[in-house]
N, C-alpha and C. Protein backbone atom coordinates (compact mmCIF):
# COMPACT_ATOMS: atom_id res chain seq x y z
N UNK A 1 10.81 251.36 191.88
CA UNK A 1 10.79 250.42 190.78
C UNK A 1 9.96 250.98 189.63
N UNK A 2 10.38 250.80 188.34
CA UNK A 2 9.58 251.06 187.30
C UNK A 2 9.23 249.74 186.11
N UNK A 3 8.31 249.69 185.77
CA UNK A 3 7.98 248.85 184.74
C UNK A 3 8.23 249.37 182.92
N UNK A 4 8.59 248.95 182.61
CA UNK A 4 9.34 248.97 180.73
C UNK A 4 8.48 247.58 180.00
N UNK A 5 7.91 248.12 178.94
CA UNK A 5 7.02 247.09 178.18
C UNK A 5 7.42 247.17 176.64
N UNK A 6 8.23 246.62 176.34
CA UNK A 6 8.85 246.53 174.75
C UNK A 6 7.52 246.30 174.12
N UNK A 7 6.71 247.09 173.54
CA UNK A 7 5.56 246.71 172.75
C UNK A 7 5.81 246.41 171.42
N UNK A 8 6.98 246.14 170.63
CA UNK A 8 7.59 245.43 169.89
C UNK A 8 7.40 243.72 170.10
N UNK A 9 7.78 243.20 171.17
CA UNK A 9 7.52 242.31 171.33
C UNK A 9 6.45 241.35 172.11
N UNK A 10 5.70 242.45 172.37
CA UNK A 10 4.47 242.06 173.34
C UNK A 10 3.32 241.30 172.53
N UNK A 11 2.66 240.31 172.32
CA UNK A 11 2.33 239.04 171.82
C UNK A 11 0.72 239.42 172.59
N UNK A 12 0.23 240.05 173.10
CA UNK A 12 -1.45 239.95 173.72
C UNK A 12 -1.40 238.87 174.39
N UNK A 13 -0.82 238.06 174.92
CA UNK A 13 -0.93 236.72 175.91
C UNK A 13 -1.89 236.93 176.87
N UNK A 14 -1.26 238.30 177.64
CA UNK A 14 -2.34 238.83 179.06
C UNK A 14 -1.95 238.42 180.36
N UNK A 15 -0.99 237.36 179.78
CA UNK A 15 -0.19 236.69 181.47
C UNK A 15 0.20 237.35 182.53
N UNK A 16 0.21 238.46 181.93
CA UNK A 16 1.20 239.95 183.19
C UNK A 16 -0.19 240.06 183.76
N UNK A 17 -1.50 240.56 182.85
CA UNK A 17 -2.62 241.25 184.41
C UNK A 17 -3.33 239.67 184.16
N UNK A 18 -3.60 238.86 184.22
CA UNK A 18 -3.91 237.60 184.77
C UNK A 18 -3.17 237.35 186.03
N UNK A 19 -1.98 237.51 186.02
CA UNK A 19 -0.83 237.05 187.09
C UNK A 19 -1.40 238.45 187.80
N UNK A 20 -1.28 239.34 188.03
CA UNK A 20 -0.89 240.89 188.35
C UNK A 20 -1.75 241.61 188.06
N UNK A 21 -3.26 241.61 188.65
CA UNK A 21 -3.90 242.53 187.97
C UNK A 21 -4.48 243.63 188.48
N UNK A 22 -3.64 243.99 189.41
CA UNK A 22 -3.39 245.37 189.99
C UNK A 22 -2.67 246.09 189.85
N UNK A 23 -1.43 245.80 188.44
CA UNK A 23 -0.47 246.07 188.37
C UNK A 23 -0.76 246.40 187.11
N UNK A 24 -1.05 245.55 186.07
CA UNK A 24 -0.85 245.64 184.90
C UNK A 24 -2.32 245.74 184.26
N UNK A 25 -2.32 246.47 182.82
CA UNK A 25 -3.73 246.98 182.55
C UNK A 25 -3.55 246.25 180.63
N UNK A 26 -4.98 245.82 180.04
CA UNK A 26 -4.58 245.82 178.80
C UNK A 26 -5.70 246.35 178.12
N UNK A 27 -5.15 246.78 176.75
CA UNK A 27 -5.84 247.70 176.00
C UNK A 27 -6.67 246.85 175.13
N UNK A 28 -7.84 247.34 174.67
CA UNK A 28 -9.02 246.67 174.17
C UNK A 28 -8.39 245.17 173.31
N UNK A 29 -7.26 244.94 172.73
CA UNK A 29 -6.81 244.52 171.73
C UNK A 29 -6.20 242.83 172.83
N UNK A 30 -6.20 243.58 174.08
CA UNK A 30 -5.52 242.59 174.91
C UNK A 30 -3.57 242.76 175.18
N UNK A 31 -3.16 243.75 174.37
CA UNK A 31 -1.82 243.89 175.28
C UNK A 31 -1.24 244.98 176.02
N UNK A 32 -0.71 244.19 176.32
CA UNK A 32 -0.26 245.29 178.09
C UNK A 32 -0.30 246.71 177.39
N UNK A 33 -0.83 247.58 178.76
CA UNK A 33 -0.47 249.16 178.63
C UNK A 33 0.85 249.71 178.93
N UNK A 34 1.35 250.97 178.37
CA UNK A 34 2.70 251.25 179.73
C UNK A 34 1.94 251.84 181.13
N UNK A 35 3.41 251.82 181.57
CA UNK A 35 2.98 251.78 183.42
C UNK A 35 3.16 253.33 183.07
N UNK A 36 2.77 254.27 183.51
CA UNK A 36 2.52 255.79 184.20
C UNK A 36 2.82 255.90 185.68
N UNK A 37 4.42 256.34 185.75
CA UNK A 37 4.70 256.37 187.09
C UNK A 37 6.02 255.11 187.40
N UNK A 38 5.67 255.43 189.01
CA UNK A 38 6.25 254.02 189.48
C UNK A 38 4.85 252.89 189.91
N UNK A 39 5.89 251.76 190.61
CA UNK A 39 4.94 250.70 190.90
C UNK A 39 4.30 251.35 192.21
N UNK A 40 3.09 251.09 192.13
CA UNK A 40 2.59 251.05 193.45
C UNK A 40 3.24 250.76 194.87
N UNK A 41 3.25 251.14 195.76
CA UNK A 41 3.92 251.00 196.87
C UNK A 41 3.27 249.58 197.82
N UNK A 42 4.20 248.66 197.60
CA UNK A 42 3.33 247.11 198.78
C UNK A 42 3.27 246.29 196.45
N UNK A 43 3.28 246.50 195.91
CA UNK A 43 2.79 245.60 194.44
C UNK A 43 3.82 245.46 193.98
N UNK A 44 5.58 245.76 194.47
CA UNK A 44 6.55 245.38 193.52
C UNK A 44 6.65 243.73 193.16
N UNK A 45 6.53 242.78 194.57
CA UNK A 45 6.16 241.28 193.97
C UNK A 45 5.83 240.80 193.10
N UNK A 46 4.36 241.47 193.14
CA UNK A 46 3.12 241.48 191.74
C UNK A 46 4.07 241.63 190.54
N UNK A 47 4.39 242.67 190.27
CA UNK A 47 4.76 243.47 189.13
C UNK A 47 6.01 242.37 188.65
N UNK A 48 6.95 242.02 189.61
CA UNK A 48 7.86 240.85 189.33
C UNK A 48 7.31 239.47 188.67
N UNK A 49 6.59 238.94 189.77
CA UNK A 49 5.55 237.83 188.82
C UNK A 49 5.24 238.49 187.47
N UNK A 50 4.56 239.43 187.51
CA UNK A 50 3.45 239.70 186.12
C UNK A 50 4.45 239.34 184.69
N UNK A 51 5.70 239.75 185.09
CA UNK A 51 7.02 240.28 184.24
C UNK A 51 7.40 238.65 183.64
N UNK A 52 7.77 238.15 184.93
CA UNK A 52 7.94 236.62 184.72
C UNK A 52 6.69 235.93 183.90
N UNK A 53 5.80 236.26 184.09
CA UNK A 53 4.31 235.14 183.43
C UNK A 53 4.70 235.67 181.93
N UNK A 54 5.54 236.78 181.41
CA UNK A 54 5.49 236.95 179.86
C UNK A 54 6.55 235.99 179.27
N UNK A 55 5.66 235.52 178.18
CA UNK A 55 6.54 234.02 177.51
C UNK A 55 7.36 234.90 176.70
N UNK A 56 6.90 236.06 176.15
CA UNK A 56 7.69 236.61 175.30
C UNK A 56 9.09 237.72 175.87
N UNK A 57 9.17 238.17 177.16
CA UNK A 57 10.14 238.31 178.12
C UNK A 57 10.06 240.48 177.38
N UNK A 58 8.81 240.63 177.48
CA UNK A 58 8.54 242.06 176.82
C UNK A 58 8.24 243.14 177.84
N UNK A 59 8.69 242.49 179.38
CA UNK A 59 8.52 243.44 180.18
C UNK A 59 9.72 243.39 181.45
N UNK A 60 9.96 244.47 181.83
CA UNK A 60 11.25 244.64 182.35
C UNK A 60 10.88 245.12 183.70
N UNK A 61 11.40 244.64 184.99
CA UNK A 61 11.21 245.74 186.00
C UNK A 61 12.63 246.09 186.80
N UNK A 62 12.54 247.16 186.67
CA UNK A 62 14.04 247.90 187.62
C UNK A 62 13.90 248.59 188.36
């Protein structure tokens, strides 16, 4: 699985590492980082929630 973060539309909410925060990281400013890699192995759940908690729908997992 990989994570995709449209930082176009990413809003600083924080809902992804609030929800997920083993998953998802944010930068001083408060919005999500990109992922480096794949998901962690045992955290694809996480990473699903984190995706879902964005109101603005700026993160993708496949």
């Amino acid at each position: 699985m990989k994570i995709t973060i449209d930082k176009a539309k990413c809003s600083g909410h924080a809902r992804c590492a609030a929800t997920a925060p083993e998953v998802f990281e944010l930068d001083d400013a408060g919005y999500a980082l990109p992922i480096d890699g794949a998901i962690p192995s045992g955290r694809e759940g996480s990473a699903e929630e984190g995706a879902w908690a964005c109101p603005e729908r700026a993160i993708s997992v496949d």
